[in-house]
Protein backbone atom coordinates (compact mmCIF):
# COMPACT_ATOMS: atom_id res chain seq x y z
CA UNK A 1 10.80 -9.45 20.58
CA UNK A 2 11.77 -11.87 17.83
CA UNK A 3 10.94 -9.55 14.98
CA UNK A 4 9.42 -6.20 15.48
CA UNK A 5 8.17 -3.79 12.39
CA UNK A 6 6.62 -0.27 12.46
CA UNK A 7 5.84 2.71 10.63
CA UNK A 8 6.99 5.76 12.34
CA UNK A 9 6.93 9.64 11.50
CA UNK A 10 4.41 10.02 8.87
CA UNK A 11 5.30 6.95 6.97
CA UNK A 12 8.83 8.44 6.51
CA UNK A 13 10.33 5.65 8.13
CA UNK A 14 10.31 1.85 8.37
CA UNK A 15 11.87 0.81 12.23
CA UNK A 16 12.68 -3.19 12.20
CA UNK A 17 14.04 -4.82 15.19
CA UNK A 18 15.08 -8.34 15.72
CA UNK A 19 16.56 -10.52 18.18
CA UNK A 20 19.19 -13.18 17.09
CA UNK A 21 17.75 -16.48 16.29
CA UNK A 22 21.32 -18.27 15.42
CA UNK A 23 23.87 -17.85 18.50
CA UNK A 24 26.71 -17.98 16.14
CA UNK A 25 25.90 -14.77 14.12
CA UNK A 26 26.24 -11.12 14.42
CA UNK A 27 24.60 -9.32 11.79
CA UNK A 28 21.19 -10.23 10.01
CA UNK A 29 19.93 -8.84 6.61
CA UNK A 30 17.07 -7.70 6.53
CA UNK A 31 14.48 -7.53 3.50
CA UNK A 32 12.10 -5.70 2.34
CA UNK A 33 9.60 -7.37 -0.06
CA UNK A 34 6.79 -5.19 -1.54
CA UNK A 35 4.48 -7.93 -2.14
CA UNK A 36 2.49 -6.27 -5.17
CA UNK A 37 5.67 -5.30 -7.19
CA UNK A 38 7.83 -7.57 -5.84
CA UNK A 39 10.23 -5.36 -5.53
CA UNK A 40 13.03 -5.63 -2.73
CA UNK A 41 15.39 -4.03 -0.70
CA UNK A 42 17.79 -5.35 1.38
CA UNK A 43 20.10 -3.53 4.18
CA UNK A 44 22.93 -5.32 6.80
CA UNK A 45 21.60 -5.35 10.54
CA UNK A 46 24.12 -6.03 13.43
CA UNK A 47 23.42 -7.84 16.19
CA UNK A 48 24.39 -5.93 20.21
CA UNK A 49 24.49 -7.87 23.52
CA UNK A 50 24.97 -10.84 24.31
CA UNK A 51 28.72 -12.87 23.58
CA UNK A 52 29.29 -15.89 21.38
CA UNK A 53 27.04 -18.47 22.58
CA UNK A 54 24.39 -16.31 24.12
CA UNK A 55 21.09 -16.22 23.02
CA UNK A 56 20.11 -12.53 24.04
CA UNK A 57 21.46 -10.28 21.58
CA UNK A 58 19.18 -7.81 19.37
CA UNK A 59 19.58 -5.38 16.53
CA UNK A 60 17.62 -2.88 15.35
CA UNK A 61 17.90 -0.20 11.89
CA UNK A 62 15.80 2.40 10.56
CA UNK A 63 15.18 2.16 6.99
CA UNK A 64 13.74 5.28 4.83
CA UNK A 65 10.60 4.49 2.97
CA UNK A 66 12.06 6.38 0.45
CA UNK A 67 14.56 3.80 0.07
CA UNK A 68 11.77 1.26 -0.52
CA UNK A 69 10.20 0.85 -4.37
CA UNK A 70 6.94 2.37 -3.08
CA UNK A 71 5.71 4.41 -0.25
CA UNK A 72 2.41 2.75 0.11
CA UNK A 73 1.04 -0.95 0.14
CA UNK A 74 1.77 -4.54 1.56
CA UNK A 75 5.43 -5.35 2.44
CA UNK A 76 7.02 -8.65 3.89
CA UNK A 77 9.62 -8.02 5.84
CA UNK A 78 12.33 -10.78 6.84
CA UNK A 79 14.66 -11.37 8.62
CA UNK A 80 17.47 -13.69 7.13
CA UNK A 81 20.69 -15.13 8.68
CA UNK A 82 23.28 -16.90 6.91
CA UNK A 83 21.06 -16.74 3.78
CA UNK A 84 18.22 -18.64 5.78
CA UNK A 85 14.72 -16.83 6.33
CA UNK A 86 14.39 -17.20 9.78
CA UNK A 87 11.60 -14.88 10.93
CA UNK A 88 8.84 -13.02 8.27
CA UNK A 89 6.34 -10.85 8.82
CA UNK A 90 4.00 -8.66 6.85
CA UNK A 91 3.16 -5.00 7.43
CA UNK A 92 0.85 -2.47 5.24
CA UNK A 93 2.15 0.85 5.09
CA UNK A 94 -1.35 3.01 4.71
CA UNK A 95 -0.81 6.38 4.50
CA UNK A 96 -2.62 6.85 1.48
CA UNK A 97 -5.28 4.88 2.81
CA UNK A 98 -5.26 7.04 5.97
CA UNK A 99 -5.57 10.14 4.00
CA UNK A 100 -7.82 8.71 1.75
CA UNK A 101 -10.23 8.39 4.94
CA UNK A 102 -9.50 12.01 6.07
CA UNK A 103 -10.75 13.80 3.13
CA UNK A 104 -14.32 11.01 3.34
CA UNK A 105 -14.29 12.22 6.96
CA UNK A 106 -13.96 16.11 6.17
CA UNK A 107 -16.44 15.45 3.71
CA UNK A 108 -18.82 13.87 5.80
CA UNK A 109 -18.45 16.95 8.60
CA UNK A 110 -19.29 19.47 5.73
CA UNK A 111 -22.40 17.86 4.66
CA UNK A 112 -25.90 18.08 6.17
CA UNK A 113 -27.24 15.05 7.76
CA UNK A 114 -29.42 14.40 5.22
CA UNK A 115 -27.64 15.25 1.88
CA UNK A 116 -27.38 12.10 -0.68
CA UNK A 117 -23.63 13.06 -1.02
CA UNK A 118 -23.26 12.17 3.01
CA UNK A 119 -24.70 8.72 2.04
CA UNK A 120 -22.13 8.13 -0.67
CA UNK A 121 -19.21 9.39 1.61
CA UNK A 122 -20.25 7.63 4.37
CA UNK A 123 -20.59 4.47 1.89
CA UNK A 124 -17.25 4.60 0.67
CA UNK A 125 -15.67 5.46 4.11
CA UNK A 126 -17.16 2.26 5.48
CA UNK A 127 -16.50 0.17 2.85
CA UNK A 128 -12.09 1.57 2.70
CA UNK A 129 -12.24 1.12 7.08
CA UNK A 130 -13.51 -2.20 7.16
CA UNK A 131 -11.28 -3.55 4.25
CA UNK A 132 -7.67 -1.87 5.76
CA UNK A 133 -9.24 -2.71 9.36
CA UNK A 134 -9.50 -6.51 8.19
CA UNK A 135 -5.88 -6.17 6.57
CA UNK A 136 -4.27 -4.98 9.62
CA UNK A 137 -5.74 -7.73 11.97
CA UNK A 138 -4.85 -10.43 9.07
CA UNK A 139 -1.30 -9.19 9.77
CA UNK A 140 -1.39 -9.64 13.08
CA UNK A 141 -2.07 -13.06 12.57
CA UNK A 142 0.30 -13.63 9.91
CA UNK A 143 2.80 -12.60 12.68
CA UNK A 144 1.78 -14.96 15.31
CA UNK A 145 4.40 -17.37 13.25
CA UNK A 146 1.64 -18.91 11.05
CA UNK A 147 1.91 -16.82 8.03
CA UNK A 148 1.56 -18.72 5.44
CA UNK A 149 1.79 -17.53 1.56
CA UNK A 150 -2.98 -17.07 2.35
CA UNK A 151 -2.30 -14.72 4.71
CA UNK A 152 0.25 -12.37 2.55
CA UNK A 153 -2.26 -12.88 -0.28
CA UNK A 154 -5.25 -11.87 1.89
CA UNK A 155 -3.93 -8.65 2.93
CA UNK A 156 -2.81 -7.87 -0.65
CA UNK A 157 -6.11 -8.10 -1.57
CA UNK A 158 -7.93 -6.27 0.85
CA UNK A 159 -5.35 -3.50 0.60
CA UNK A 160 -5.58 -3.44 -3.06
CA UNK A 161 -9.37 -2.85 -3.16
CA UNK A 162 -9.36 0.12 -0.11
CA UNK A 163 -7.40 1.55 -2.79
CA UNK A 164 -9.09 0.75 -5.38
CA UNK A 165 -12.49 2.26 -3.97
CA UNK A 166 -10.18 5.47 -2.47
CA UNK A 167 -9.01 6.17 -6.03
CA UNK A 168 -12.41 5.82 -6.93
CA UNK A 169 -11.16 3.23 -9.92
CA UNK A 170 -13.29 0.44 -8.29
CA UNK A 171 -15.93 0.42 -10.98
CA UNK A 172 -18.63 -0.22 -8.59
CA UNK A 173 -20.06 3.53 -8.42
CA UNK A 174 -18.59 3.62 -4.46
C-alpha cells in the first residue's frame, strides 16, 4: 500500500491512504489537484505504527468531496513529505458520468428493439463507456509509478469528451 485512493459513498467522499516513504516523518500532506481547473486542496495526514526508524507506518484521512473545487472530473492526488512529492496518482471521480449512463440505459429498456431513438441511445452509451472505461484503465497505469504528465493528460481528455457527449455539447449529433 504505498498510496491508496477511492471514491466511497456516492462520491461523497474521497478515502486516501499512504504508507510512509521517509522514516524520519510523521505526518504527510496530502493534495488534491483537479487537473482541469487546477484547483487544489490540501489537508495534514499523520502517520500510525511503526517508531523512529521504522519503515512500516501508514496513515490514512477521509476528505469530503465537498471540500474539493468540483465534485466531478480528473484529480491528482499526492502525497508530499517535507515539501517533496513523493508518491502521485490520478483518480476520476465519475458520478456524473455514471448517471449520465443510467438515464442512456433506462432509455434503452423503454424503447422497442427497433426504434431509431434505441440506435441513438445505444450510440451515445457506447461511445461515454468506452471513453470513461479507457480513462479508468489509463489510471491504473498511471499508478503503476510511471505516470508521467501523458498519462494525466490522456485521462483528462477522455474524461472531458464522455462529458462532453453526456451533456450532449459534443457537436457531433451523438
Amino acid at each position: 500500500m504505498s498510496l491508496e485512493i477511492k471514491v466511497q459513498n456516492s462520491c461523497k467522499y474521497l478515502s486516501v491512504s499512504a504508507q510512509r516513504q521517509d522514516n524520519a516523518v510523521t505526518t504527510a500532506t496530502i493534495q488534491v489537484s483537479n487537473l482541469d481547473s487546477g484547483g487544489i486542496y490540501s489537508t495534514a495526514m499523520n502517520y500510525l505504527g511503526g517508531g523512529a526508524g521504522s519503515s512500516i507506518a501508514a496513515g490514512s484521512i477521509i476528505i469530503p468531496i465537498a471540500n474539493l473545487d468540483s465534485s466531478n472530473g480528473v484529480f491528482k492526488v499526492c502525497q508530499i513529505e517535507g515539501g517533496i512529492e513523493v508518491n502521485c496518482k490520478p483518480i476520476i471521480i465519475k458520478c456524473d458520468i455514471d448517471c449520465c449512463l443510467t438515464k442512456l440505459t433506462n432509455e434503452l429498456v423503454e424503447c422497442d428493439c427497433d426504434c431509431p431513438r434505441c440506435a441513438t441511445s445505444l450510440a451515445k452509451a457506447q461511445k461515454v463507456f468506452l471513453l470513461l472505461q479507457s480513462a479508468i484503465s489509463t489510471t491504473e497505469i498511471a499508478g503503476e509509478g510511471v505516470g508521467t504528465t501523458g498519462y494525466y493528460v490522456d485521462v483528462l481528455s477522455k474524461y472531458k469528451k464522455a462529458r462532453e457527449i453526456c451533456d450532449n455539447s459534443c457537436g457531433c449529433d451523438c
